[in-house]
PDB file of N, CA and C in Angstrom:
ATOM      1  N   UNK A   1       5.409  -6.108 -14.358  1.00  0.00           N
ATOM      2  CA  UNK A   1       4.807  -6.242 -13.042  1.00  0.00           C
ATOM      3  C   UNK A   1       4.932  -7.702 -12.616  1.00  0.00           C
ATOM      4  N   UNK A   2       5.808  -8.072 -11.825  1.00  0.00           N
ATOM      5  CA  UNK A   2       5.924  -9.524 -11.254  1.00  0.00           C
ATOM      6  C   UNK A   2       4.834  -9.398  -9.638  1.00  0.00           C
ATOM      7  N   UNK A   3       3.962 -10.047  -9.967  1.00  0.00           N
ATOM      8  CA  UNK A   3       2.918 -10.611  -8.997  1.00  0.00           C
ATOM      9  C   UNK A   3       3.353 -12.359  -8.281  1.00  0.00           C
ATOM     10  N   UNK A   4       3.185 -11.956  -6.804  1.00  0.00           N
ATOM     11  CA  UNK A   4       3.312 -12.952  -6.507  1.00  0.00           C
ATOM     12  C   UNK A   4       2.000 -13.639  -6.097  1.00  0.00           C
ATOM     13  N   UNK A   5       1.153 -14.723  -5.831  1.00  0.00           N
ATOM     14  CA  UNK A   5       0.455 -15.015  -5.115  1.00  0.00           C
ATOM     15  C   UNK A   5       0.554 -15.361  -3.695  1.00  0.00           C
ATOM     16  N   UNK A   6       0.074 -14.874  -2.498  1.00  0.00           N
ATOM     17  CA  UNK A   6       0.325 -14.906  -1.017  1.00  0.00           C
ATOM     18  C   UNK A   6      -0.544 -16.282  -1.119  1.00  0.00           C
ATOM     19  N   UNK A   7      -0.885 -17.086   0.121  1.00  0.00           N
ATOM     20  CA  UNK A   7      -1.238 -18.183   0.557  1.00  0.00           C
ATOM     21  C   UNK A   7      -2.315 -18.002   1.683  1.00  0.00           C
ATOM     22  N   UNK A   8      -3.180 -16.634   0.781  1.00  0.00           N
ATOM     23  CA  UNK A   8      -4.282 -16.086   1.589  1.00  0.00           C
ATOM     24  C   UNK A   8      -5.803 -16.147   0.344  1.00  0.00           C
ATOM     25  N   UNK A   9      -6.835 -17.062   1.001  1.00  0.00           N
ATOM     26  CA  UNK A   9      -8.052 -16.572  -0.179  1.00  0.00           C
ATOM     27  C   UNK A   9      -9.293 -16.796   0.772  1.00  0.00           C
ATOM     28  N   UNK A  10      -9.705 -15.617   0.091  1.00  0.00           N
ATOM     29  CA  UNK A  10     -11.192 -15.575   1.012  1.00  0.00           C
ATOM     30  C   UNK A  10     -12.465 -16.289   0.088  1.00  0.00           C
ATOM     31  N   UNK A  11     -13.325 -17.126   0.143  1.00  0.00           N
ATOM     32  CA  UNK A  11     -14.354 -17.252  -0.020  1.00  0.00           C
ATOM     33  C   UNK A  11     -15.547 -15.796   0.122  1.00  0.00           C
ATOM     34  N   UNK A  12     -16.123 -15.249  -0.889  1.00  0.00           N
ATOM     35  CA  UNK A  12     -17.352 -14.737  -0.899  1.00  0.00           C
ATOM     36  C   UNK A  12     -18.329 -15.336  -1.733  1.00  0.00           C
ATOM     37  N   UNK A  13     -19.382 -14.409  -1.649  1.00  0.00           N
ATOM     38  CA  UNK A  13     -20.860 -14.371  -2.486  1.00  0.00           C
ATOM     39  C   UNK A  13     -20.261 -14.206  -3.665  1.00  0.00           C
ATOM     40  N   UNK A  14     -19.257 -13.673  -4.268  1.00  0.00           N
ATOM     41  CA  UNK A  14     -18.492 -12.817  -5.319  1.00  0.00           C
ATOM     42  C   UNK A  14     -17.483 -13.968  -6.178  1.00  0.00           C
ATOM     43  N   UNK A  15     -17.044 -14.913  -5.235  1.00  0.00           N
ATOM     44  CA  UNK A  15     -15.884 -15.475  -5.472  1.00  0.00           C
ATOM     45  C   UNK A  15     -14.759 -15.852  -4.512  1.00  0.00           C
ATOM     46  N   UNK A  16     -13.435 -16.429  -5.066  1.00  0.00           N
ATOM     47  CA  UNK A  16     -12.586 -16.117  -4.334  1.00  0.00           C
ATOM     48  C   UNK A  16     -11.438 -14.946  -4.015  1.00  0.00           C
ATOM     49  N   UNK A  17     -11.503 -14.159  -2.849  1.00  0.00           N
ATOM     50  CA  UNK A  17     -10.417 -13.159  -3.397  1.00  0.00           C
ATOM     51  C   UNK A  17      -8.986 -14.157  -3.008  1.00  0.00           C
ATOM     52  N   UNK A  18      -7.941 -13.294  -3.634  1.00  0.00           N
ATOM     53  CA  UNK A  18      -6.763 -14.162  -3.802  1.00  0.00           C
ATOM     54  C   UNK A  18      -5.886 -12.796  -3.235  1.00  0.00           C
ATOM     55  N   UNK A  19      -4.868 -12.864  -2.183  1.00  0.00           N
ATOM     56  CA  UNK A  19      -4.463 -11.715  -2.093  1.00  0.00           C
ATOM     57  C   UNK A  19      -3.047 -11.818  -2.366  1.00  0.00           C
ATOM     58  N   UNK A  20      -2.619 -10.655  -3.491  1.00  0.00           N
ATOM     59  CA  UNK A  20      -1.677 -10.366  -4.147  1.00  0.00           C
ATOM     60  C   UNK A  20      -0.611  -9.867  -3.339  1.00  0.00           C
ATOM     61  N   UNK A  21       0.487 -10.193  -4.094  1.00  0.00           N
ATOM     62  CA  UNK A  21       1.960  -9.061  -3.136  1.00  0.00           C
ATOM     63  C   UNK A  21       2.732  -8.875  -4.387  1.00  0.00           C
ATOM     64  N   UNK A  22       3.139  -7.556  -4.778  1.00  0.00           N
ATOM     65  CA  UNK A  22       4.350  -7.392  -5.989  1.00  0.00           C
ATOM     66  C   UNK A  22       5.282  -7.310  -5.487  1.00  0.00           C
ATOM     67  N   UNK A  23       6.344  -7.354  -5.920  1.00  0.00           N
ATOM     68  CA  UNK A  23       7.781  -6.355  -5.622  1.00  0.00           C
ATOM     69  C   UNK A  23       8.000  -5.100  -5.170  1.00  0.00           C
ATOM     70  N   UNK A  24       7.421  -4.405  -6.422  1.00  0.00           N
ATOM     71  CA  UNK A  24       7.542  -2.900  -5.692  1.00  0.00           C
ATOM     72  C   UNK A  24       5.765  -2.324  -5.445  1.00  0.00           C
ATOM     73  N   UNK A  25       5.603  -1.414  -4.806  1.00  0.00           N
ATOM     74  CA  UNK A  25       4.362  -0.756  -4.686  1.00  0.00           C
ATOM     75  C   UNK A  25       3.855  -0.327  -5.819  1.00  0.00           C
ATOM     76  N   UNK A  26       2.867  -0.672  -6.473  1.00  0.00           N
ATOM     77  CA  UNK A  26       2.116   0.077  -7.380  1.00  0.00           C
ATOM     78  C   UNK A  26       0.762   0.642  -7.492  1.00  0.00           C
ATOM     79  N   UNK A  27       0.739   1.290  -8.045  1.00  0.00           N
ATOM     80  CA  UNK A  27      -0.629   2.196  -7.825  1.00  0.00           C
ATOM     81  C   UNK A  27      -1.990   1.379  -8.520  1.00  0.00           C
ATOM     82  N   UNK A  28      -2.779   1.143  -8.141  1.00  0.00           N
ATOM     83  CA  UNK A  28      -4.166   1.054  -8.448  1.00  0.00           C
ATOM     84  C   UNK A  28      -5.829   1.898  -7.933  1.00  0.00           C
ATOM     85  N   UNK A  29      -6.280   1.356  -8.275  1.00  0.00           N
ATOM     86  CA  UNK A  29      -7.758   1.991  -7.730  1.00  0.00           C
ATOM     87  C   UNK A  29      -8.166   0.727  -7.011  1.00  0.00           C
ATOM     88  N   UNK A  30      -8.953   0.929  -5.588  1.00  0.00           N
ATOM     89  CA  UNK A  30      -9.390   0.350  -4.759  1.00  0.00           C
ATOM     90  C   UNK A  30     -10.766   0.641  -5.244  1.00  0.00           C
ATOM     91  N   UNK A  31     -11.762  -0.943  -5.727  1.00  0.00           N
ATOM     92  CA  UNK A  31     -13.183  -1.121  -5.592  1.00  0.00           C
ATOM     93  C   UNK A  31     -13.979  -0.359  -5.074  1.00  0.00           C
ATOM     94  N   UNK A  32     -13.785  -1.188  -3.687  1.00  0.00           N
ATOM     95  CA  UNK A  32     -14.309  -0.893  -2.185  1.00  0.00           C
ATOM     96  C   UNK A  32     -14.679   0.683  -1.846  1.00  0.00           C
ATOM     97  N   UNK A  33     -13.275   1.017  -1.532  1.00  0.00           N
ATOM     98  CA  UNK A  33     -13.143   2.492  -0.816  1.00  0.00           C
ATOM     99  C   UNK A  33     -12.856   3.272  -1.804  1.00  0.00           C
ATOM    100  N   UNK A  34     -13.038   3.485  -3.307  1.00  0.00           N
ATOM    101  CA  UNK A  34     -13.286   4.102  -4.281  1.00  0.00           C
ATOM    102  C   UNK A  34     -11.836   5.142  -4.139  1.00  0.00           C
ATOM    103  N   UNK A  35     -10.379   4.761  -3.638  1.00  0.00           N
ATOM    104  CA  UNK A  35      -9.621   5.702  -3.749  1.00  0.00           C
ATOM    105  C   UNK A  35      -8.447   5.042  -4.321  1.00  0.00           C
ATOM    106  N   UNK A  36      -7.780   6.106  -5.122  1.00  0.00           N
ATOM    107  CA  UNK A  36      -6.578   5.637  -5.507  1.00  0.00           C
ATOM    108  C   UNK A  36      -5.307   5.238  -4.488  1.00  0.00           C
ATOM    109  N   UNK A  37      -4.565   4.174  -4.961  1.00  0.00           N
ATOM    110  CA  UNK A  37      -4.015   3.661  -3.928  1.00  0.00           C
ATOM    111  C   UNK A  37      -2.395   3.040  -4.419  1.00  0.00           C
ATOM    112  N   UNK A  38      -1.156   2.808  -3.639  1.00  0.00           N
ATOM    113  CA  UNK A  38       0.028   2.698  -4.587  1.00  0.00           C
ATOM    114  C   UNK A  38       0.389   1.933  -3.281  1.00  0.00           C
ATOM    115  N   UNK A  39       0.836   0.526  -3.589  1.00  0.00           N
ATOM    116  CA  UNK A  39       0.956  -0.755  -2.303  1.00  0.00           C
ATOM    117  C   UNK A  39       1.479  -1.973  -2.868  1.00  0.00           C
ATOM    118  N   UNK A  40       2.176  -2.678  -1.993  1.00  0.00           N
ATOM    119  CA  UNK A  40       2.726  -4.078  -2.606  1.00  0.00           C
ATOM    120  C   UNK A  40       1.924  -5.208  -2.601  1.00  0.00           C
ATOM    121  N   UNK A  41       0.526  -4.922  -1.712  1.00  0.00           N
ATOM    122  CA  UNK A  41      -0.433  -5.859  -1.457  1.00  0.00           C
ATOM    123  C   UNK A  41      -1.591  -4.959  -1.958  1.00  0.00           C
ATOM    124  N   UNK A  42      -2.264  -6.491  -2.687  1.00  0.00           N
ATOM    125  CA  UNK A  42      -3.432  -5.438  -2.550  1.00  0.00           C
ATOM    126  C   UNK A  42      -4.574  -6.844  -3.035  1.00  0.00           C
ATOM    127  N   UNK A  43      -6.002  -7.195  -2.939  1.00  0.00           N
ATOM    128  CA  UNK A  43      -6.697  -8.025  -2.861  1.00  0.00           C
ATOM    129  C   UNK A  43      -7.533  -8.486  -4.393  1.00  0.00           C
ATOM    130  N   UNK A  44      -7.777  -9.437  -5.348  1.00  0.00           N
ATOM    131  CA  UNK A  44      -8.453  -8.953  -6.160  1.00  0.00           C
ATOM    132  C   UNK A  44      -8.936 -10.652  -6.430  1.00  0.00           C
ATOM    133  N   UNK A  45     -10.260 -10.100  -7.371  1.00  0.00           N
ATOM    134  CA  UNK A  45     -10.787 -11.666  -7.272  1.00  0.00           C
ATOM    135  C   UNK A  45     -11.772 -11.084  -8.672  1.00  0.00           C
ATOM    136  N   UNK A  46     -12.315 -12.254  -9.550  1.00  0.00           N
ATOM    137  CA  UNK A  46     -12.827 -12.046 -10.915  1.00  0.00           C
ATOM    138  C   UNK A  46     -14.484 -12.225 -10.627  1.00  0.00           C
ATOM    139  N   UNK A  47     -15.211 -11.386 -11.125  1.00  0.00           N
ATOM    140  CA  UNK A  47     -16.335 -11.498 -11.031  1.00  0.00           C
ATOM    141  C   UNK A  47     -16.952 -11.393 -12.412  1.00  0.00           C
ATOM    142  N   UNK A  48     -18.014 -11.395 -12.886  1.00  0.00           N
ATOM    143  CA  UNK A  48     -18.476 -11.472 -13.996  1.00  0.00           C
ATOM    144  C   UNK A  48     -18.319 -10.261 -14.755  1.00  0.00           C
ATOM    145  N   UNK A  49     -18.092  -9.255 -14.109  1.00  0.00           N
ATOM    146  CA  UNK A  49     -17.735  -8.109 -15.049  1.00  0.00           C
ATOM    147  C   UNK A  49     -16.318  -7.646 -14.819  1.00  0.00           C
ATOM    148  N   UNK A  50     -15.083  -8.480 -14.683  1.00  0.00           N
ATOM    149  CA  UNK A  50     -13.935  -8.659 -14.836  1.00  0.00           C
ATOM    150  C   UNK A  50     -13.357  -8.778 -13.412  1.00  0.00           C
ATOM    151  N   UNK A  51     -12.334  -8.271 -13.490  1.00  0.00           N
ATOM    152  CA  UNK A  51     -11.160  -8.496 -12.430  1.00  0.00           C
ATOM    153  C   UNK A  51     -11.364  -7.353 -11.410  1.00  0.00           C
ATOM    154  N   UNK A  52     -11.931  -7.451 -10.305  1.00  0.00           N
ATOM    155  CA  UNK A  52     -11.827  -6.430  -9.075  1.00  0.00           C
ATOM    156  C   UNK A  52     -10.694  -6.218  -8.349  1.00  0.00           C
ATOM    157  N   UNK A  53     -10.417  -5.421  -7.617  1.00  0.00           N
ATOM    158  CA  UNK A  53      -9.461  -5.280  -7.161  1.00  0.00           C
ATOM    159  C   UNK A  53      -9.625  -4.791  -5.730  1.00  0.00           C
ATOM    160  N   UNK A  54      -9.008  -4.558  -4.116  1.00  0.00           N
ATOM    161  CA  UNK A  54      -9.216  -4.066  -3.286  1.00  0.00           C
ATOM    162  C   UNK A  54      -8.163  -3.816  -2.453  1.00  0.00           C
ATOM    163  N   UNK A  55      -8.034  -2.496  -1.760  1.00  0.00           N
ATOM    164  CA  UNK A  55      -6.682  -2.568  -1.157  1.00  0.00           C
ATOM    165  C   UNK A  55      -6.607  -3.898   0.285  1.00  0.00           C
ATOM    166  N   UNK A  56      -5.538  -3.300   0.661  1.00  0.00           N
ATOM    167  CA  UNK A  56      -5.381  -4.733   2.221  1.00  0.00           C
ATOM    168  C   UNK A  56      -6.653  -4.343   3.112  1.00  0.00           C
ATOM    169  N   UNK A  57      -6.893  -2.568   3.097  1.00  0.00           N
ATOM    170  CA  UNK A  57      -7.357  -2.335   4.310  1.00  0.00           C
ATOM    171  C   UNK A  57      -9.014  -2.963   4.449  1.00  0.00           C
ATOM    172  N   UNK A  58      -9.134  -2.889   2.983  1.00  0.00           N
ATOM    173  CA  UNK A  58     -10.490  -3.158   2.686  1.00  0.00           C
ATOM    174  C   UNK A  58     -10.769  -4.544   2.646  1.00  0.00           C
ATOM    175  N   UNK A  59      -9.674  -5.331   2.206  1.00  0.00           N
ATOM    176  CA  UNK A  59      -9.641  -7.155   2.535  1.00  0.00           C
ATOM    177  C   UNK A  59      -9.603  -7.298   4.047  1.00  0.00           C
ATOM    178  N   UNK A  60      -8.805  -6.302   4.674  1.00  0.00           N
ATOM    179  CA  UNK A  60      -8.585  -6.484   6.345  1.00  0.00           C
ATOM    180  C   UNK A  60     -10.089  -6.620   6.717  1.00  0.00           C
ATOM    181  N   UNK A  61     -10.625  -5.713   6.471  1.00  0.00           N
ATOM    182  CA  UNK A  61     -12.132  -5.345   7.223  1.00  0.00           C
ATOM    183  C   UNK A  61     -12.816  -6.308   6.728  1.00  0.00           C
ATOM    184  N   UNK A  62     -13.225  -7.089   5.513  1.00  0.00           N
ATOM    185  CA  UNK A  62     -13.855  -7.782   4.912  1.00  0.00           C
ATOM    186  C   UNK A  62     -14.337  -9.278   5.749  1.00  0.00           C
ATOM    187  N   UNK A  63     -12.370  -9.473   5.654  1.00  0.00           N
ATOM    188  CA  UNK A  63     -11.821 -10.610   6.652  1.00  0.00           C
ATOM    189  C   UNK A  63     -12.760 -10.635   7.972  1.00  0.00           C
ATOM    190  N   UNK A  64     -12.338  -9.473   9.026  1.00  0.00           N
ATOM    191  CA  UNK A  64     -12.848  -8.865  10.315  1.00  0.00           C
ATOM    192  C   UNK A  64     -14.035  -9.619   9.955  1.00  0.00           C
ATOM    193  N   UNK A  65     -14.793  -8.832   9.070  1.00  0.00           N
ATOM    194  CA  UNK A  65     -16.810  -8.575   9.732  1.00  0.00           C
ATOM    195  C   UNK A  65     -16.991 -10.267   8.910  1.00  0.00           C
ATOM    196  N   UNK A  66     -16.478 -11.407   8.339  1.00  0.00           N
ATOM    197  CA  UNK A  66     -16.824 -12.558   7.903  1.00  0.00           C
ATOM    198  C   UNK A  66     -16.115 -13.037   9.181  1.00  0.00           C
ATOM    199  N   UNK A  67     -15.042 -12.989  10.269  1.00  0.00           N
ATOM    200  CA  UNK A  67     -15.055 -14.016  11.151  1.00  0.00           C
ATOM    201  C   UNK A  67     -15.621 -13.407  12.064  1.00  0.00           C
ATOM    202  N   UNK A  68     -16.289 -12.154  12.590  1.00  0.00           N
ATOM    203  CA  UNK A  68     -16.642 -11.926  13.396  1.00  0.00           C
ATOM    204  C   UNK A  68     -16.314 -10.595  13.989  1.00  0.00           C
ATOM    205  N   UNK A  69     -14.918 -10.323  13.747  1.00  0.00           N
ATOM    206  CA  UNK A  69     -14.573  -9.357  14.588  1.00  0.00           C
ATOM    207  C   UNK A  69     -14.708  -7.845  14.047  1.00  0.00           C
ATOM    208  N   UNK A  70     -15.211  -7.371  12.831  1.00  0.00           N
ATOM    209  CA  UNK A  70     -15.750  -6.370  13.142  1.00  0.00           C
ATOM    210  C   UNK A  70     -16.113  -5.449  14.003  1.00  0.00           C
ATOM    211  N   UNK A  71     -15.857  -4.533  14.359  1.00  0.00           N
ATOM    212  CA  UNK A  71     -16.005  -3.732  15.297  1.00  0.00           C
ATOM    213  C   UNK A  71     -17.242  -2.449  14.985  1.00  0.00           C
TER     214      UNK A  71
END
């Protein structure tokens, strides 16, 4: 699995997320929205009980409702 790091990190209560891009799409489980998921991006940041993970859509929205735009 070659991971790249993107030149995207969010500050939370949690940490920093760091958002990932591979090569090819691979499957994981999304935190957040509790569904399995297979993507070249996907969001993850270390918290005290290991390595989380989240898809884009769920970093998208995250992003949204911390600058505001939440809907």
């Amino acid at each position: 699995m070659a991971k790249t790091e993107k030149n995207k990190r969010m500050d939370n209560d949690s940490g920093d997320f760091r958002l990932m891009r591979t090569q090819t799409a691979e499957p994981f489980f999304c935190f957040r929205c509790q569904t399995e998921k297979k993507s070249k991006l996907r969001a993850e940041w270390q918290t005290a009980q290991g390595m989380k993970t989240i898809c884009n859509g769920c970093y998208g929205f995250l992003l949204s409702k911390r600058t505001g735009r939440a809907g």
